[in-house]
C-alpha atoms as a PDB file:
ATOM      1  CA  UNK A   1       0.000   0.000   0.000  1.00  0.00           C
ATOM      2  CA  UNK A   2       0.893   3.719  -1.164  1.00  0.00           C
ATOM      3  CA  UNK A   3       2.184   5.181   2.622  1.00  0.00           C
ATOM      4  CA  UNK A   4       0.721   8.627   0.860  1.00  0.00           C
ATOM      5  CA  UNK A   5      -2.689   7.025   0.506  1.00  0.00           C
ATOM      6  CA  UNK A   6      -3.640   5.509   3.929  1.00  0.00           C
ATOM      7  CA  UNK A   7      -7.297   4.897   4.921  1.00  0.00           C
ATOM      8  CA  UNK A   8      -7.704   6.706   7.995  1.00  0.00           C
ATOM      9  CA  UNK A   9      -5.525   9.529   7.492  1.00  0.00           C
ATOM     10  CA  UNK A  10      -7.014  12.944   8.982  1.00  0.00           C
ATOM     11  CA  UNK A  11      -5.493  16.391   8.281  1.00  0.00           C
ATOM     12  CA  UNK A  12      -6.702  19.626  10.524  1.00  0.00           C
ATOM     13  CA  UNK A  13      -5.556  22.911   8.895  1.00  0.00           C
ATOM     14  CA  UNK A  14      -6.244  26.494  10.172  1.00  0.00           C
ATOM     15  CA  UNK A  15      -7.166  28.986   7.363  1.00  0.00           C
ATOM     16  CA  UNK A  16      -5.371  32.093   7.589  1.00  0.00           C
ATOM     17  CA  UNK A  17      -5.551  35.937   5.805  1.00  0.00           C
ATOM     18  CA  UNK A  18      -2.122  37.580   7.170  1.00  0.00           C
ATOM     19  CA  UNK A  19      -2.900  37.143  11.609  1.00  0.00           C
ATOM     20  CA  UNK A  20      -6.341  36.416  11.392  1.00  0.00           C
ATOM     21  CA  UNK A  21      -7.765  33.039  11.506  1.00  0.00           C
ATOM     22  CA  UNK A  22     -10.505  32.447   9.267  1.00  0.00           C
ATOM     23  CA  UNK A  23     -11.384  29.500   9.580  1.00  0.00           C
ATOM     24  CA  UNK A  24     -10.623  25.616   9.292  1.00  0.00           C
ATOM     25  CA  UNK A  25     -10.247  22.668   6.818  1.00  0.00           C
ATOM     26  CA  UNK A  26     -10.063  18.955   6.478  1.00  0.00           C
ATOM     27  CA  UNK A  27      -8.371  16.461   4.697  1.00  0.00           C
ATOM     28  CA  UNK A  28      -8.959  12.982   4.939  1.00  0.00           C
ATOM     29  CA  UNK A  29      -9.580   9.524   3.671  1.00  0.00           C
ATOM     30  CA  UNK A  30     -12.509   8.333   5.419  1.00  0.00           C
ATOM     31  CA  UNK A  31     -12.795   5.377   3.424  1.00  0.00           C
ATOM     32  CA  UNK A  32     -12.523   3.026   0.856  1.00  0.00           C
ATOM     33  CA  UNK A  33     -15.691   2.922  -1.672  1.00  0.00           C
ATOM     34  CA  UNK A  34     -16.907   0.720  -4.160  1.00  0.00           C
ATOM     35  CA  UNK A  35     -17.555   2.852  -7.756  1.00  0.00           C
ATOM     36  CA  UNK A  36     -18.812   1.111 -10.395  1.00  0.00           C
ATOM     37  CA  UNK A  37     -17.282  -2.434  -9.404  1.00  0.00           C
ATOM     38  CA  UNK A  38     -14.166  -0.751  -8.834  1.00  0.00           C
ATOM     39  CA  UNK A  39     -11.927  -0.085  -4.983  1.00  0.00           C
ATOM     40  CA  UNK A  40     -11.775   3.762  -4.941  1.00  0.00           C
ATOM     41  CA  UNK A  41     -10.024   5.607  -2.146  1.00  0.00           C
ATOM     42  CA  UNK A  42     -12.770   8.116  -0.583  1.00  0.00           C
ATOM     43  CA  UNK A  43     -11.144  11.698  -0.402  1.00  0.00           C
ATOM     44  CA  UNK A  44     -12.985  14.520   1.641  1.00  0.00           C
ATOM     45  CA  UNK A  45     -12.202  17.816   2.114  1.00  0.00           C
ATOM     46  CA  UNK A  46     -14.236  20.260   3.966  1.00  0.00           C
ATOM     47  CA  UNK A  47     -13.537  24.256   5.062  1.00  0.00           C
ATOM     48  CA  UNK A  48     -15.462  26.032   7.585  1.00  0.00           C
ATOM     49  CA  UNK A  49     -15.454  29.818   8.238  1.00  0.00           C
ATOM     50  CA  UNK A  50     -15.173  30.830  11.812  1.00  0.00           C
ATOM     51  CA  UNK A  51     -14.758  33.994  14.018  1.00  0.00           C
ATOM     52  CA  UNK A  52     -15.409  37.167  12.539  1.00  0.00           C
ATOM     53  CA  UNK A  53     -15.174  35.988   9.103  1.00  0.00           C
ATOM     54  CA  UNK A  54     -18.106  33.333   9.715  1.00  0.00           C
ATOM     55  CA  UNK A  55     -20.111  37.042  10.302  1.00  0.00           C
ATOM     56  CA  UNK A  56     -19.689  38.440   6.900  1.00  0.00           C
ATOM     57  CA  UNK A  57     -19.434  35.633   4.441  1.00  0.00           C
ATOM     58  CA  UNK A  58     -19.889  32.180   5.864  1.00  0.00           C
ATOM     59  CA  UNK A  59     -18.521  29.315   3.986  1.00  0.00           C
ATOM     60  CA  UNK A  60     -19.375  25.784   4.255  1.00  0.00           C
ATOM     61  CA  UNK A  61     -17.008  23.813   1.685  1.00  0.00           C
ATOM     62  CA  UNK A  62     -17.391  20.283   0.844  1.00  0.00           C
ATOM     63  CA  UNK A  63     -15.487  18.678  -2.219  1.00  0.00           C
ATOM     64  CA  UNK A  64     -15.207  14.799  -2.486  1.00  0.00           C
ATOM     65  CA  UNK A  65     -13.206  12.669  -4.724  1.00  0.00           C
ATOM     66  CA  UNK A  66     -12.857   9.216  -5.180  1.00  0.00           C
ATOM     67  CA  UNK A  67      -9.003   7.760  -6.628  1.00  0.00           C
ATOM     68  CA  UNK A  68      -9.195   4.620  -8.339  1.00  0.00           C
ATOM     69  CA  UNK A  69      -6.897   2.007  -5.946  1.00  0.00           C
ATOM     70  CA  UNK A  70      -4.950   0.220  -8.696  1.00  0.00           C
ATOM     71  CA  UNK A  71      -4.095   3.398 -11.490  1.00  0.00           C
ATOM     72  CA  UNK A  72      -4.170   7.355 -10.075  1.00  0.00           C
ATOM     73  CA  UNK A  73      -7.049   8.088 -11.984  1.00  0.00           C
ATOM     74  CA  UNK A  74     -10.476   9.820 -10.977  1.00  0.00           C
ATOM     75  CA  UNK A  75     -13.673   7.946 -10.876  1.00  0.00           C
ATOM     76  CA  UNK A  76     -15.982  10.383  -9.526  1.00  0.00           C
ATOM     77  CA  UNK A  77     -15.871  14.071  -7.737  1.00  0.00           C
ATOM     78  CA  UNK A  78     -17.937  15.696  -6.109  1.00  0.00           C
ATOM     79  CA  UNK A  79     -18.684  19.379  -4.695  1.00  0.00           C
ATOM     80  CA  UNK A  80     -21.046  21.214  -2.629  1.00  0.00           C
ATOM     81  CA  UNK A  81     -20.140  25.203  -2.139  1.00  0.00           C
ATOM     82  CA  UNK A  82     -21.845  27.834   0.013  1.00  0.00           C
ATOM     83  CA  UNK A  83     -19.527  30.923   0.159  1.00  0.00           C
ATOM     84  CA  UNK A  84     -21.365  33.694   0.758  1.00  0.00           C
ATOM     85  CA  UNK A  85     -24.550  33.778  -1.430  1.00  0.00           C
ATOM     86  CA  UNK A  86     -23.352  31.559  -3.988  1.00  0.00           C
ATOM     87  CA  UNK A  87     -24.218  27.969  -3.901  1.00  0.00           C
ATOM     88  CA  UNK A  88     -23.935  25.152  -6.005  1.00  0.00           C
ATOM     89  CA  UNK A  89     -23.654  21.575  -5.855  1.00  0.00           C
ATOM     90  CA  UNK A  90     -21.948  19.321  -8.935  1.00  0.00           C
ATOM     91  CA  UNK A  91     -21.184  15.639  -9.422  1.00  0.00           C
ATOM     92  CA  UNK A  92     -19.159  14.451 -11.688  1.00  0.00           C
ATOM     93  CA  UNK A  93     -18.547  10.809 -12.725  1.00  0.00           C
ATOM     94  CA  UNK A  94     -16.000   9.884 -14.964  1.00  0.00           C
ATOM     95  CA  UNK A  95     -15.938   6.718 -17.060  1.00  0.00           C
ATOM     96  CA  UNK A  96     -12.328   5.629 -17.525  1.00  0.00           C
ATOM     97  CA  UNK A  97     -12.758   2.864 -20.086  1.00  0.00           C
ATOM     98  CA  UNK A  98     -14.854   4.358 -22.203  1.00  0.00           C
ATOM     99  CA  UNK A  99     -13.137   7.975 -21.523  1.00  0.00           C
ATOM    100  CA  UNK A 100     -15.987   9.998 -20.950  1.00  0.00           C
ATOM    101  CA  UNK A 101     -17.352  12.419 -18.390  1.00  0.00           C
ATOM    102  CA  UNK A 102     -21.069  12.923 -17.271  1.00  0.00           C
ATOM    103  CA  UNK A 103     -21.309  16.574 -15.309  1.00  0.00           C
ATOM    104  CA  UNK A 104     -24.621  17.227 -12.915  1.00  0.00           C
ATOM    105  CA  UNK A 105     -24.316  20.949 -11.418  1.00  0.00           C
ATOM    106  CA  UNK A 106     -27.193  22.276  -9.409  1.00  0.00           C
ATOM    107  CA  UNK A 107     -27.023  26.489  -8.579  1.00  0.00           C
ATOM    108  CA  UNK A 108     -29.092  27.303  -5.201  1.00  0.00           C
ATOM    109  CA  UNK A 109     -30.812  30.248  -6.667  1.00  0.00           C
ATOM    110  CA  UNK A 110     -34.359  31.287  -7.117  1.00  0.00           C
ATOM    111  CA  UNK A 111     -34.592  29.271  -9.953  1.00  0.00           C
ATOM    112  CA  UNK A 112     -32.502  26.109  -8.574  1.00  0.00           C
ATOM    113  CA  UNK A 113     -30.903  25.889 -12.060  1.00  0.00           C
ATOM    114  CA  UNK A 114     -30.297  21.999 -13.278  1.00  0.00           C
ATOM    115  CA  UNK A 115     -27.656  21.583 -16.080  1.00  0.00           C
ATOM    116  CA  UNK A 116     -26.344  18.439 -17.320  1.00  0.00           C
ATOM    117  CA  UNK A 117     -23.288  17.964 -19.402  1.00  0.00           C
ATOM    118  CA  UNK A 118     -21.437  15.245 -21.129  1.00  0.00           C
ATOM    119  CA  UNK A 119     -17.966  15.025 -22.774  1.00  0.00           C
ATOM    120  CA  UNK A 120     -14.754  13.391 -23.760  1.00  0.00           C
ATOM    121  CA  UNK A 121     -11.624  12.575 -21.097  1.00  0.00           C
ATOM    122  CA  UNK A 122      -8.204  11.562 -21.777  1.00  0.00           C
ATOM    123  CA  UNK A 123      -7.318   8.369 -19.966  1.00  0.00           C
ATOM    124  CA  UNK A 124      -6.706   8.217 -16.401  1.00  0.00           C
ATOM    125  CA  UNK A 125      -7.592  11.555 -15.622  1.00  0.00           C
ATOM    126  CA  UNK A 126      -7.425  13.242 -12.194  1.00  0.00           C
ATOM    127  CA  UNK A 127      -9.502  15.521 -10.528  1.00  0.00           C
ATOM    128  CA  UNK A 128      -7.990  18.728  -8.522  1.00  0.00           C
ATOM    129  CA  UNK A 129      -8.463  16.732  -5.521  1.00  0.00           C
ATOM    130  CA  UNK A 130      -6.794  13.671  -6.663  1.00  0.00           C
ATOM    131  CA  UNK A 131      -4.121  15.272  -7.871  1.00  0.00           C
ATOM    132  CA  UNK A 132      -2.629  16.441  -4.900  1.00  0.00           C
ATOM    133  CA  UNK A 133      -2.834  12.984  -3.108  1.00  0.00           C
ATOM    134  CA  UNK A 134      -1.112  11.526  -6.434  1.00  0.00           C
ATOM    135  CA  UNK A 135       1.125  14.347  -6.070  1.00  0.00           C
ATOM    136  CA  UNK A 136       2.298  12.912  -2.462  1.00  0.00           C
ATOM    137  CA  UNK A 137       2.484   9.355  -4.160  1.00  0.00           C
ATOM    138  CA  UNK A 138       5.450  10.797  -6.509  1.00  0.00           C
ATOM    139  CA  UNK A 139       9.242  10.016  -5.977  1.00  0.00           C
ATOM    140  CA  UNK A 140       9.734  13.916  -4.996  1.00  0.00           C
ATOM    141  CA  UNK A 141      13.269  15.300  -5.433  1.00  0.00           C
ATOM    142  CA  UNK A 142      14.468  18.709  -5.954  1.00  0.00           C
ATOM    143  CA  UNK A 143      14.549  20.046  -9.304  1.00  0.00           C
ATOM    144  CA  UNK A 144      11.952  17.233 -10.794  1.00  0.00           C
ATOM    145  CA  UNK A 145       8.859  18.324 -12.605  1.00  0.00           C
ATOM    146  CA  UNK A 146       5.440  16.571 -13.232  1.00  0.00           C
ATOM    147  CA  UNK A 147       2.263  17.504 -15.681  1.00  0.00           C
ATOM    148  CA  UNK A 148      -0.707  15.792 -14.681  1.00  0.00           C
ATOM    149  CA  UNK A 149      -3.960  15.898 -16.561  1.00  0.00           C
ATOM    150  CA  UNK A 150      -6.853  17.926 -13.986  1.00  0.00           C
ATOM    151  CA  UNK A 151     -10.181  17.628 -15.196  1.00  0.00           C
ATOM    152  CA  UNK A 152     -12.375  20.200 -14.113  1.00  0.00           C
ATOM    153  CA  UNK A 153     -15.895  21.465 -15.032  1.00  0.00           C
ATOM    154  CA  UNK A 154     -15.986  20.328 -18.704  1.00  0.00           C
ATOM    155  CA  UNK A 155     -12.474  20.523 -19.272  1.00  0.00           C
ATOM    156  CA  UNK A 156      -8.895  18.409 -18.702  1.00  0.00           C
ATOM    157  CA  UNK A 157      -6.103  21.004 -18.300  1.00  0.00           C
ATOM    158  CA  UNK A 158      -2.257  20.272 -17.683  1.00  0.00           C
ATOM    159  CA  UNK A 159      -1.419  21.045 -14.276  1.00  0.00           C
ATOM    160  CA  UNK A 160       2.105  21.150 -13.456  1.00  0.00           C
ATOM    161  CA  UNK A 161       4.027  20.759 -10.785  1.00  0.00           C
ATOM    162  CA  UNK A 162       7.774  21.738  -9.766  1.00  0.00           C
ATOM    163  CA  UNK A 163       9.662  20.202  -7.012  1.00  0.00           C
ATOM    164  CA  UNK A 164      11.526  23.455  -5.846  1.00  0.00           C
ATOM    165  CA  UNK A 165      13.803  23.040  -2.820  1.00  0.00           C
ATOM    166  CA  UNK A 166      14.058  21.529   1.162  1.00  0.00           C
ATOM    167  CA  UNK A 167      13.226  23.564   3.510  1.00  0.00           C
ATOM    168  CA  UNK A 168      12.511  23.299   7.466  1.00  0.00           C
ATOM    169  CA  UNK A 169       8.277  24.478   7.837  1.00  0.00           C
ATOM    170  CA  UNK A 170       7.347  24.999  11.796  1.00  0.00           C
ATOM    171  CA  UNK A 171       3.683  24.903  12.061  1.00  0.00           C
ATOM    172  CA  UNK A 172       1.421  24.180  15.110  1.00  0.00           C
ATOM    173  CA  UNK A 173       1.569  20.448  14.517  1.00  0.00           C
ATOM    174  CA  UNK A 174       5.293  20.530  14.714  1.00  0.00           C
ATOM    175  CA  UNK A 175       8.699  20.716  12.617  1.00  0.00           C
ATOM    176  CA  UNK A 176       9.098  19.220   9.607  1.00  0.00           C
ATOM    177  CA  UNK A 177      11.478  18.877   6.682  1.00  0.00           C
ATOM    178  CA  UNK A 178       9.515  19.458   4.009  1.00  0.00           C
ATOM    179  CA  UNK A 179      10.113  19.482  -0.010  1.00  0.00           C
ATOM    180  CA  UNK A 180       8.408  23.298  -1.562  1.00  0.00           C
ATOM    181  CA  UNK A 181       6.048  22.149  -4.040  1.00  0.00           C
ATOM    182  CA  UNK A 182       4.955  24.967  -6.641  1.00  0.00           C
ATOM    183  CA  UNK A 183       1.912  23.296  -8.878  1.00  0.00           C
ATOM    184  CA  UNK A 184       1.915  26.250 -12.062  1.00  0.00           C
ATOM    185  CA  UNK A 185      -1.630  25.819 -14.135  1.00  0.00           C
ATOM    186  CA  UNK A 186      -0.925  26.540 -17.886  1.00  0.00           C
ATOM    187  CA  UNK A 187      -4.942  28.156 -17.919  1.00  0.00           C
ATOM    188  CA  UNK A 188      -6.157  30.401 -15.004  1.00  0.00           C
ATOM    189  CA  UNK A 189      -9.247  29.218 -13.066  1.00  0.00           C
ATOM    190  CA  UNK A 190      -8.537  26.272 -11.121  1.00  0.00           C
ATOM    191  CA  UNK A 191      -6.792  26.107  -8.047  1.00  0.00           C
ATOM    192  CA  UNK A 192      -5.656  29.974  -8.377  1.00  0.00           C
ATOM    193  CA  UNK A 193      -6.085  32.854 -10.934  1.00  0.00           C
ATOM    194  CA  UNK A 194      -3.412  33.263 -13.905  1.00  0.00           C
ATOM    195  CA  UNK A 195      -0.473  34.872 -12.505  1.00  0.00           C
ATOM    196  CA  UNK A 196      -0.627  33.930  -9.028  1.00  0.00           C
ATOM    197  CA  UNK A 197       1.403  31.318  -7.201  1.00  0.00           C
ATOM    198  CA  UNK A 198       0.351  28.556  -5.055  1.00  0.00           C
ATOM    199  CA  UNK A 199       3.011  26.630  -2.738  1.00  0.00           C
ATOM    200  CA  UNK A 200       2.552  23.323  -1.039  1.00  0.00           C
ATOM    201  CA  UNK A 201       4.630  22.214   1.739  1.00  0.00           C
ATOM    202  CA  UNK A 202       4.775  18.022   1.696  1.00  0.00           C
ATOM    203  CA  UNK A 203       7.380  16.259   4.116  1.00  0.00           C
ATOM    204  CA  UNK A 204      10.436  14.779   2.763  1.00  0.00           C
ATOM    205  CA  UNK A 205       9.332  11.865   4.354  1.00  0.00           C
ATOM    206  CA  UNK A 206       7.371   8.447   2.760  1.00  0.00           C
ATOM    207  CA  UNK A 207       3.931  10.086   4.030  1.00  0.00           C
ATOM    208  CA  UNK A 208       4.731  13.341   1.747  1.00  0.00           C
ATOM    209  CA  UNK A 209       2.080  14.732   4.175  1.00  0.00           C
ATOM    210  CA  UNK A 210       1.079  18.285   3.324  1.00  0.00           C
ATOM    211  CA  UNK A 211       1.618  20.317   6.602  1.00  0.00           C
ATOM    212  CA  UNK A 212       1.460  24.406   5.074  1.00  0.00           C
ATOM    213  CA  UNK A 213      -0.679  25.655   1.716  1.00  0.00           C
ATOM    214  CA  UNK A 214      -0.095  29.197   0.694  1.00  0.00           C
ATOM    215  CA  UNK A 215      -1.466  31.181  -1.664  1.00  0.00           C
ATOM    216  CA  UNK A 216      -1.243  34.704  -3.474  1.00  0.00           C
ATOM    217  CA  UNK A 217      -5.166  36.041  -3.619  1.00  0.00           C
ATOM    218  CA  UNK A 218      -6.350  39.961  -4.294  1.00  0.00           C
ATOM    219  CA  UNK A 219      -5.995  41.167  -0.589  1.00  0.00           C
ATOM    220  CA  UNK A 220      -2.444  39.521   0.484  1.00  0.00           C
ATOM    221  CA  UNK A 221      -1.810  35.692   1.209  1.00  0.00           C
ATOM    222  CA  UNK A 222      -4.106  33.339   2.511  1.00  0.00           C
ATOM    223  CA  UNK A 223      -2.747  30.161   4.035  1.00  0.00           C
ATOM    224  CA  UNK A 224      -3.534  26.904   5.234  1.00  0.00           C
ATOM    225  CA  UNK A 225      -1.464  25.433   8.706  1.00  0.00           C
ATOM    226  CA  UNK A 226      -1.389  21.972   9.383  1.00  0.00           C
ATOM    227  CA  UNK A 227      -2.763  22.285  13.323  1.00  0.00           C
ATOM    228  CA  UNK A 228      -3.171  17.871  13.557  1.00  0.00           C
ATOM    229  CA  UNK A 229      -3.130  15.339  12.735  1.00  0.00           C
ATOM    230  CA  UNK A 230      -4.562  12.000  13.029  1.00  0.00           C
ATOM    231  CA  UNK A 231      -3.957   8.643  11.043  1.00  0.00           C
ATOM    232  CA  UNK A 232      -7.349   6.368  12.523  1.00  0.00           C
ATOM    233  CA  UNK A 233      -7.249   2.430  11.565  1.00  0.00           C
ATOM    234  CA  UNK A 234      -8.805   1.427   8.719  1.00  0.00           C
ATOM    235  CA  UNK A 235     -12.337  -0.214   9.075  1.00  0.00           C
ATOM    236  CA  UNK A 236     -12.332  -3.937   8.471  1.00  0.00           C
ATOM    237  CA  UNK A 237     -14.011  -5.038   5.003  1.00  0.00           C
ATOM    238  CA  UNK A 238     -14.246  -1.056   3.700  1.00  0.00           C
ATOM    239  CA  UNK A 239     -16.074  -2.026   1.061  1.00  0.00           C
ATOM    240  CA  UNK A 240     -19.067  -0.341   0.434  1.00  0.00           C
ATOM    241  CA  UNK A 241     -22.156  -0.786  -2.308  1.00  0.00           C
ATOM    242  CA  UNK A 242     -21.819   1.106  -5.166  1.00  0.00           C
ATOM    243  CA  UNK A 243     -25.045   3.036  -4.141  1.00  0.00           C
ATOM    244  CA  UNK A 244     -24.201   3.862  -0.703  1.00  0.00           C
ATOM    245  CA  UNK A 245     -21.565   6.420  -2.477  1.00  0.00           C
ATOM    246  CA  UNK A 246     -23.773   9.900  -2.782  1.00  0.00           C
ATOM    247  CA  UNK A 247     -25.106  10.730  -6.369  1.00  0.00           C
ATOM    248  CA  UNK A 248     -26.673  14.228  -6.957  1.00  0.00           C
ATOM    249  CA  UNK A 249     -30.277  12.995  -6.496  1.00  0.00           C
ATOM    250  CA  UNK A 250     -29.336  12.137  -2.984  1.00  0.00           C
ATOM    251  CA  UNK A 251     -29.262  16.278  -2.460  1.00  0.00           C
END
């Protein structure tokens, strides 16, 4: 088994804009799923505003995605965002054999807009969440580049990602020698607008466990602080029915 990919594995970070804590998000790998006959690692993330940002624009962040076991490709993501006023919830499953994408995306307005889209994929595809746990399950060195194929929305774009230096990262969970980790998107939109840079601490160790995000937005930086973590034992027989995984009906 991948020691980046561990069932069980839960990942606390604090969300900060310069001092102030914003609030908090998860990582973690709750489970593993069945999808379509296949084993699929079950990746959650989830961010929470808090504090006096929870008072102006509350955000309630939940994106799922789940990473084939035996080849890093995507076999279904999910999202449901409330930031604000804006809401929307979107599935998207992703057939691998025959390369093709089905897209469901619901917008929480007055109208609770339904739109439904289908299109093309080259093979074993990644979502944005899956990429960054296939990005731990790389043989990181210094000076060594990947492009990886990110599908998101209705498009596959190449995401890459430079392995920049060592450095020492203190956070609240501890010390850590960790490699710096620049991932540079070749079309704006994704993970951060055109022009901007996103860095991802992952230890130099087996785990390549991501312990500080940062990011340049319009006000400043915005970062994310590894506070704890927690690897839980897996649940005996994790298999689950193929139905018990939630489709966009279910909302």
């Amino acid at each position: 088994a991948d020691p980046a990919l561990r069932e069980g594995e839960d990942l606390v970070f604090a969300i900060r804009w310069g001092v102030v804590t914003g609030g908090y998000a998860t990582l973690t790998i709750p489970s593993v799923d069945l999808i379509g006959g296949q084993r699929a690692y079950h990746l959650l993330s989830e961010a929470k505003s808090t504090g006096v940002v929870e008072t102006f624009y509350k955000v309630r962040d939940r994106n799922e995605a789940w990473l084939d076991t035996s080849f890093p490709r995507s076999l279904r993501y999910s999202k449901k965002i409330l930031e604000g006023k804006y809401s929307v919830d979107e599935v998207v499953d992703l057939d691998q054999t025959a390369r093709t994408f089905h897209r469901t995306e619901i917008r929480h307005d007055k109208n609770d807009a339904r739109e439904e889209k289908q299109g093309t994929i080259p093979s074993n595809v990644l979502d944005i969440l899956s990429s960054l746990y296939y990005v731990r399950s790389l043989p990181l060195e210094v000076g060594k580049s990947f492009t990886i194929d990110v599908h998101s929305g209705e498009k596959t774009w190449p995401l890459v990602v430079n392995v920049k230096k060592l450095e020492k990262v203190k956070v609240k969970a501890g010390k850590f020698l960790c490699y710096r980790v620049e991932p540079l998107l070749r079309e704006p939109g994704i993970f951060i607008s055109k022009g901007k840079k996103l860095e991802v601490w992952l230890t130099a160790d087996e785990r390549h466990m991501p312990v500080l995000m940062r990011s340049e937005i319009f006000i400043g930086h915005v970062s994310a602080e590894l506070v704890k973590q927690t690897l839980h034992p897996p649940k005996d027989a994790p298999v689950l029915a193929a139905h018990s995984v939630p489709l966009l009906s279910d909302f």
